[in-house]
C-alpha atoms as a PDB file:
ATOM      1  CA  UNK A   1       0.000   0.000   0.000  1.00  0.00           C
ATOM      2  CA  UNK A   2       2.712   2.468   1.133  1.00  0.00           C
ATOM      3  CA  UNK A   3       3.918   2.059  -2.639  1.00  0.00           C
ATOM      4  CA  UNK A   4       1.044   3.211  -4.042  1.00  0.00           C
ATOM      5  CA  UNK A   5       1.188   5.991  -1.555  1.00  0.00           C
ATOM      6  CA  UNK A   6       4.506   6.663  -3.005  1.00  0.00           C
ATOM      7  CA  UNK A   7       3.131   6.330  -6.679  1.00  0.00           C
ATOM      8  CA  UNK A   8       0.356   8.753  -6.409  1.00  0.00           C
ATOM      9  CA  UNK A   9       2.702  11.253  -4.075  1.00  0.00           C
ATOM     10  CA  UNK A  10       5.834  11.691  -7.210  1.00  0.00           C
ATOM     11  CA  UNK A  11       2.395  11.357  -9.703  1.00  0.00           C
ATOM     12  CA  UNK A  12       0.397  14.568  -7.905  1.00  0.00           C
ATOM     13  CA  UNK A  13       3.778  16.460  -7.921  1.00  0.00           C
ATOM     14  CA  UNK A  14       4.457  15.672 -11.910  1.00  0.00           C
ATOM     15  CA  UNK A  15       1.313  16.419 -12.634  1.00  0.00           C
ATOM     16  CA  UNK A  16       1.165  19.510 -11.486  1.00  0.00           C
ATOM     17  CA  UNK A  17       4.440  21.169 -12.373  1.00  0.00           C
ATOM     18  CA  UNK A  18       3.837  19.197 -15.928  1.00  0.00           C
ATOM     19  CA  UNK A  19       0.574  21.165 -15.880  1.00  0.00           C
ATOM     20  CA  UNK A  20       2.335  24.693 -14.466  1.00  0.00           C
ATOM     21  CA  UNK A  21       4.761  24.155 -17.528  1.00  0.00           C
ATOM     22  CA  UNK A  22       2.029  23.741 -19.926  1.00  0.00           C
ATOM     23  CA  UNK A  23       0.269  26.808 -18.615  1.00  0.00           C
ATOM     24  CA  UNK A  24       3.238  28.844 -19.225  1.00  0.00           C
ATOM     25  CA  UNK A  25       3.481  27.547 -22.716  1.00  0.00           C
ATOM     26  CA  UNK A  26       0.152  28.582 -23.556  1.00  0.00           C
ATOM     27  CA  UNK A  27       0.206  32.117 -22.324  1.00  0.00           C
ATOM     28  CA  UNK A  28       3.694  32.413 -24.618  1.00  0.00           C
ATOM     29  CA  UNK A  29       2.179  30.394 -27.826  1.00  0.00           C
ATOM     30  CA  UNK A  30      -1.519  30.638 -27.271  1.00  0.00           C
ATOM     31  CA  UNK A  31      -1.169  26.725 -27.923  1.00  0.00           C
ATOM     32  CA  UNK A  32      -1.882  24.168 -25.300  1.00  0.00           C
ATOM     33  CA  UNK A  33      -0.153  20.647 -24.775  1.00  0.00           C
ATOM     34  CA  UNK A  34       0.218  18.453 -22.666  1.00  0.00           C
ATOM     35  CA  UNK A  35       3.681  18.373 -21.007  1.00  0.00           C
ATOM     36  CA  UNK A  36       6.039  14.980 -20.742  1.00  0.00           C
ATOM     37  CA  UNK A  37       5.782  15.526 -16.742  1.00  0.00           C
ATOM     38  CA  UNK A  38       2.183  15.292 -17.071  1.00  0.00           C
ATOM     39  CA  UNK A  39       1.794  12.459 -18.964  1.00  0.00           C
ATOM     40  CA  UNK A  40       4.401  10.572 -16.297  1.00  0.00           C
ATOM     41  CA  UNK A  41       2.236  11.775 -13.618  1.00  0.00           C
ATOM     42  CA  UNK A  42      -0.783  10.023 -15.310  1.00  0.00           C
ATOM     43  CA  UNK A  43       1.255   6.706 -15.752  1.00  0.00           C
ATOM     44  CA  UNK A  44       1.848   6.874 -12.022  1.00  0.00           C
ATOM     45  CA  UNK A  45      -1.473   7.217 -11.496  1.00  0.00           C
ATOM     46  CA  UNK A  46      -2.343   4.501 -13.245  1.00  0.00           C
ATOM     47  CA  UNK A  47      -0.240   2.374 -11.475  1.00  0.00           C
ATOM     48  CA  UNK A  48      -1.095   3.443  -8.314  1.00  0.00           C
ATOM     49  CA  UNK A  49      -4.993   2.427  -9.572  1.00  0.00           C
ATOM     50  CA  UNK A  50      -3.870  -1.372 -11.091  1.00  0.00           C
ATOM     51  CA  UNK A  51      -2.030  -1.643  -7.382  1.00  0.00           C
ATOM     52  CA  UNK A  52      -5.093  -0.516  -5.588  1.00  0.00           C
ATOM     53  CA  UNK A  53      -7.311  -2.938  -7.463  1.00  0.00           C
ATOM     54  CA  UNK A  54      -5.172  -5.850  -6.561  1.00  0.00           C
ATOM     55  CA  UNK A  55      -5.201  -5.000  -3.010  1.00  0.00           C
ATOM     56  CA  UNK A  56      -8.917  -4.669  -2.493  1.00  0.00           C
ATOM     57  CA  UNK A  57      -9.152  -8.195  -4.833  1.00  0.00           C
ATOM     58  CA  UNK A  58      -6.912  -9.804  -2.225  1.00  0.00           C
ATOM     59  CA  UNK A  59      -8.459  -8.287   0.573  1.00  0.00           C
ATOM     60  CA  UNK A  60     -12.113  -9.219  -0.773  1.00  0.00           C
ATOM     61  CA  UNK A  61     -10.797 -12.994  -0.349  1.00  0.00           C
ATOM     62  CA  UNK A  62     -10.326 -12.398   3.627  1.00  0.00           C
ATOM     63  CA  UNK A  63     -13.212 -10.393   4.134  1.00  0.00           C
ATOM     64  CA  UNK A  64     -14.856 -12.466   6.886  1.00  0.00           C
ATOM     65  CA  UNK A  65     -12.023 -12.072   8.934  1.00  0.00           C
ATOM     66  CA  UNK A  66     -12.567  -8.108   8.959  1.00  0.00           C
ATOM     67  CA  UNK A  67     -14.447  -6.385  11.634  1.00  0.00           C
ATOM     68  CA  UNK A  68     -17.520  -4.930  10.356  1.00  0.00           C
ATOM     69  CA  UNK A  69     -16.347  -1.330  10.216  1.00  0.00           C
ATOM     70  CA  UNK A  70     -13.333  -2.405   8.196  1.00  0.00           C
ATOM     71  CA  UNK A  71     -15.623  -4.266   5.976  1.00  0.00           C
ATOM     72  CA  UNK A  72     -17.561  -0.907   5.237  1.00  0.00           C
ATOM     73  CA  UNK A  73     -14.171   0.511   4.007  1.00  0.00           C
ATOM     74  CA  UNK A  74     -13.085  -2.427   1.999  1.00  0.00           C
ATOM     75  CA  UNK A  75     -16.896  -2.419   0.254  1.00  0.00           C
ATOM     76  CA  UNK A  76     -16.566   1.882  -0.573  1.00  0.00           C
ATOM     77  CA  UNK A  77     -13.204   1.098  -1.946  1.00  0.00           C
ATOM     78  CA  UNK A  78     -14.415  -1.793  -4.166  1.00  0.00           C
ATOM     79  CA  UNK A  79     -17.668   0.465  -5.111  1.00  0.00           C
ATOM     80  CA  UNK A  80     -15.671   3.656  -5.657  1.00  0.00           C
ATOM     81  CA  UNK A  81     -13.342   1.884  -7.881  1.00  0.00           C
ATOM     82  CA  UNK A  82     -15.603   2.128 -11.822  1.00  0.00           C
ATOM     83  CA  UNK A  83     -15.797   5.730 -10.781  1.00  0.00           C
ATOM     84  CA  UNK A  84     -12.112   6.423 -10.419  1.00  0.00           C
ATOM     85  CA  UNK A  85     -11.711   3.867 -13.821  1.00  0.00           C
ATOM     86  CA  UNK A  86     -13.600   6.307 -15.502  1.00  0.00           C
ATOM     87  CA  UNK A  87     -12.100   9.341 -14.141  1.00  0.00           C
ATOM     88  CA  UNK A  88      -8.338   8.145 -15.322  1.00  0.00           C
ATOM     89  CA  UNK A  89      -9.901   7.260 -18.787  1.00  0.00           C
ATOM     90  CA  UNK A  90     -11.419  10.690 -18.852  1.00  0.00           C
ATOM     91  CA  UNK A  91      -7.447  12.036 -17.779  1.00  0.00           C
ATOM     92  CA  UNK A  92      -5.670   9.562 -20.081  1.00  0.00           C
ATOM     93  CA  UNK A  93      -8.175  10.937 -23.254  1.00  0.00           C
ATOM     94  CA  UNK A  94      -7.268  14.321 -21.773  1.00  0.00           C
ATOM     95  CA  UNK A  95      -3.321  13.950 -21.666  1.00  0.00           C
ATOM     96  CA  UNK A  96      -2.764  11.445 -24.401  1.00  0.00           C
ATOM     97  CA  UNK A  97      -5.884  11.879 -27.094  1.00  0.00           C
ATOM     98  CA  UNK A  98      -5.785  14.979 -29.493  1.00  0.00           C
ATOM     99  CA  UNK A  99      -9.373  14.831 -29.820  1.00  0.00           C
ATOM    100  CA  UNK A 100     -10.806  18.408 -29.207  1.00  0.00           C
ATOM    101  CA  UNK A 101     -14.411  16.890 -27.176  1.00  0.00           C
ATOM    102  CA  UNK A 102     -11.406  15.915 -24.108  1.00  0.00           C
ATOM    103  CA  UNK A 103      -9.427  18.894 -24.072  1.00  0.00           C
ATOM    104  CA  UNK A 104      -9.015  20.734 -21.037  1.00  0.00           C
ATOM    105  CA  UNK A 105      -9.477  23.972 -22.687  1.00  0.00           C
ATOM    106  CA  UNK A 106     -11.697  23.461 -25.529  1.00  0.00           C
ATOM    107  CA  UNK A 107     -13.703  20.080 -24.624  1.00  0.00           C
ATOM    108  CA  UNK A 108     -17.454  19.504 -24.793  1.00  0.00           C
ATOM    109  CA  UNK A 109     -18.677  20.153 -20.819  1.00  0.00           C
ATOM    110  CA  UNK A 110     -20.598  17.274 -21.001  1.00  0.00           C
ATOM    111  CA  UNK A 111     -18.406  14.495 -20.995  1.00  0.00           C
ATOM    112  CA  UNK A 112     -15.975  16.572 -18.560  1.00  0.00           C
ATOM    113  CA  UNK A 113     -19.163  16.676 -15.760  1.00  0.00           C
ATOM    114  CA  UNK A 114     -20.163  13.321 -17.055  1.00  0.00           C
ATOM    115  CA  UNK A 115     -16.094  11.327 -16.926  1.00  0.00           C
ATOM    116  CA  UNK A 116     -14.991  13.578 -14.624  1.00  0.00           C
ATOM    117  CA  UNK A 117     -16.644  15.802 -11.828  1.00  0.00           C
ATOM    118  CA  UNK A 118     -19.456  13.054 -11.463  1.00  0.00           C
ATOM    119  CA  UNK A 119     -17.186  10.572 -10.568  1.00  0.00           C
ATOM    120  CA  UNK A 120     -14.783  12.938  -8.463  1.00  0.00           C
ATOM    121  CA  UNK A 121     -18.078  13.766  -6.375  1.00  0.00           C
ATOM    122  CA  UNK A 122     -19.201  10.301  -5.905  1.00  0.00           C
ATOM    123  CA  UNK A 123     -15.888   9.143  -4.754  1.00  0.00           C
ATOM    124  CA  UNK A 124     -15.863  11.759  -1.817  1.00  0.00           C
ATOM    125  CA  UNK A 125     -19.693  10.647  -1.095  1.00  0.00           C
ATOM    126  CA  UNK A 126     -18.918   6.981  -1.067  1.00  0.00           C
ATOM    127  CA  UNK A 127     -15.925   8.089   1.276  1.00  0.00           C
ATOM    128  CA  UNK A 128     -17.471  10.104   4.087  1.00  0.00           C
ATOM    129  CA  UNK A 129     -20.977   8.687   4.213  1.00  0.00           C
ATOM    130  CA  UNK A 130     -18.623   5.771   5.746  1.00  0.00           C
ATOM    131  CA  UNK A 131     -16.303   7.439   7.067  1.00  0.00           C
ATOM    132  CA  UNK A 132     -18.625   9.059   9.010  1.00  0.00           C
ATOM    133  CA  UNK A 133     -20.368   5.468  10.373  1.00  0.00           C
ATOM    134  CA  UNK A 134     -17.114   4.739  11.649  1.00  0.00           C
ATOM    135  CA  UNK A 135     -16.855   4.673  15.198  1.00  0.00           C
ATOM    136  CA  UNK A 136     -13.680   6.982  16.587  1.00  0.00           C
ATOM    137  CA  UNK A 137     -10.393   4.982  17.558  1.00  0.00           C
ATOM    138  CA  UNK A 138      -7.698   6.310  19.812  1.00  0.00           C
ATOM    139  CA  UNK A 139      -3.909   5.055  19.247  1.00  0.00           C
ATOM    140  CA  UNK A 140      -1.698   5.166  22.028  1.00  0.00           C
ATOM    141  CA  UNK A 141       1.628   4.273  21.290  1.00  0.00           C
ATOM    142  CA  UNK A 142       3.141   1.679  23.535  1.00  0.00           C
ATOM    143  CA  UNK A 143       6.336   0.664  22.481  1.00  0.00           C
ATOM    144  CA  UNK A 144       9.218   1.902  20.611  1.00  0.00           C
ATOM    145  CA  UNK A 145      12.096   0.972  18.499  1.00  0.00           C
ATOM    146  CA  UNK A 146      13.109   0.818  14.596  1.00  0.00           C
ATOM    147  CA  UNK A 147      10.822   1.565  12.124  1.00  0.00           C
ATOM    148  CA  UNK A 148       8.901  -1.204  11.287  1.00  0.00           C
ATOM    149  CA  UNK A 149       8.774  -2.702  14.802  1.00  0.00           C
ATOM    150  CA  UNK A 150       6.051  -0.122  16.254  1.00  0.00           C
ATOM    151  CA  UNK A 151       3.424  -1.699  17.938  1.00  0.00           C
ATOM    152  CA  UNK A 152       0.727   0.278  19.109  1.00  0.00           C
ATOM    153  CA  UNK A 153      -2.829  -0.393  21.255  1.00  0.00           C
ATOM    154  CA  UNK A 154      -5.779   0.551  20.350  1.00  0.00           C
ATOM    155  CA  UNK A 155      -8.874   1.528  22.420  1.00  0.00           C
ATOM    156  CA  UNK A 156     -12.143   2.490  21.033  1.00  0.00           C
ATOM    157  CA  UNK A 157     -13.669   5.345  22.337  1.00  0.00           C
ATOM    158  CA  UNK A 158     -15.616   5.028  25.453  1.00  0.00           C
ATOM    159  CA  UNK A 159     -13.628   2.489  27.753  1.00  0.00           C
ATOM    160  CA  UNK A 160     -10.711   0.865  28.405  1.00  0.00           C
ATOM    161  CA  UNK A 161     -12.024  -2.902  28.535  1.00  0.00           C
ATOM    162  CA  UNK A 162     -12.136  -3.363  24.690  1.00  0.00           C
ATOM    163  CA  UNK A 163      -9.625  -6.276  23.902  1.00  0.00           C
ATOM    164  CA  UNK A 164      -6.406  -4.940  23.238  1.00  0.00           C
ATOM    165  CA  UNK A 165      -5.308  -5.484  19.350  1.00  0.00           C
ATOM    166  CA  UNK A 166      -1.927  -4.809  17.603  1.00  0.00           C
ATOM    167  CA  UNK A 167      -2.125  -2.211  14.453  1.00  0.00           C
ATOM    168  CA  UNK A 168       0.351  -2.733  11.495  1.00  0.00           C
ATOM    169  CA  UNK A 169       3.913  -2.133  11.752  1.00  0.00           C
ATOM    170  CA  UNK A 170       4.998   0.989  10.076  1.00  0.00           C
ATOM    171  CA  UNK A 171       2.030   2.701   9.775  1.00  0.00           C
ATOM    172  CA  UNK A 172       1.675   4.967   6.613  1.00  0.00           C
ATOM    173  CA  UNK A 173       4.040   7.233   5.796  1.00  0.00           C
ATOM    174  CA  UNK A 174       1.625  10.042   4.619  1.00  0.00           C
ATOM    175  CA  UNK A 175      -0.389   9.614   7.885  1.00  0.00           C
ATOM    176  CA  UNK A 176       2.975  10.202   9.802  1.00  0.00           C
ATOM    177  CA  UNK A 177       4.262  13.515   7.997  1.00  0.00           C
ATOM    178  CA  UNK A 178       0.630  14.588   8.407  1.00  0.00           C
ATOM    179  CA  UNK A 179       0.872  14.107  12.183  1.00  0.00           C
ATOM    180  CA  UNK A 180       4.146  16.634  11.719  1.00  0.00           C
ATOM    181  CA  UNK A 181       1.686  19.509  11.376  1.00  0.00           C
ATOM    182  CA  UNK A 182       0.894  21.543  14.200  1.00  0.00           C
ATOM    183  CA  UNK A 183      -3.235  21.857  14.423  1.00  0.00           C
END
């Protein structure tokens, strides 16, 4: 998972200095394309979505061993899947196509709310209408050492005789730089 974490982290930043580049073209030659870093950015992406499918497949096959509230987030992520399909078919016509109907500038409005803002919506829907059925877990961290040989206890919210379970080692890399951020 952390690798496509990593994928979609280097494909967000190509993508958007690919598109910065591009927008400096076009204010110089009143032409529009689709920069090299761009299209890299969308390959990541790609990957990043192939990755993510095989996860959720192989998690599908141990589903039963999932506590329900995981099994809510497994089921959004296999639902919200088609809609992110379409929305990198929508980008890849965008970046790679020279068909005017999916340019960014130029293209019919249509199929950009219909491949792309639809899906982008739905997504977030699917998302917090379970994220917010979730009940709240605290993380207390309990041991120390290398990375990779955390262990930390978790307590759901409203007592301390909940059976203690062991989280994964590691954690998410994302999640920790996030943490970095004063509130």
């Amino acid at each position: 998972m952390q690798l496509a974490e990593l994928l979609i982290t280097v494909g967000l930043i190509l993508s958007i200095v690919g598109g910065i580049n591009a927008g400096e073209d076009y204010g110089k030659t009143g032409i529009y394309k689709s920069q090299t870093l761009s299209k890299a950015g969308l390959g990541l992406f790609i990957a990043a979505f192939a990755i993510l499918c095989l996860i959720t497949a192989s998690l599908v096959q141990s589903i039963r061993h999932c506590e329900e509230g995981e099994k809510r987030i497994l089921l959004a992520v296999a639902v919200s899947l088609p809609f992110l399909l379409v929305r990198l078919i929508y980008s890849a016509l965008a970046v790679f196509a020279n068909k005017r109907s999916f340019s960014l500038f130029y293209g019919d409005v249509s199929i950009l709310l219909f491949m792309a803002l639809l899906e982008e919506v739905i997504v977030v829907v699917i998302y917090e209408g379970v994220g917010m059925t979730l009940k709240k877990v605290k993380w207390d961290r309990v041991a120390g050492g290398e990375r990779g040989s955390e262990e930390y206890r978790m307590r759901l919210q409203g007592g301390d005789d909940e059976p203690e379970r062991r989280g994964q080692e590691g954690g998410s890399w994302t999640l920790k730089l996030l943490a970095l951020i004063p509130h």
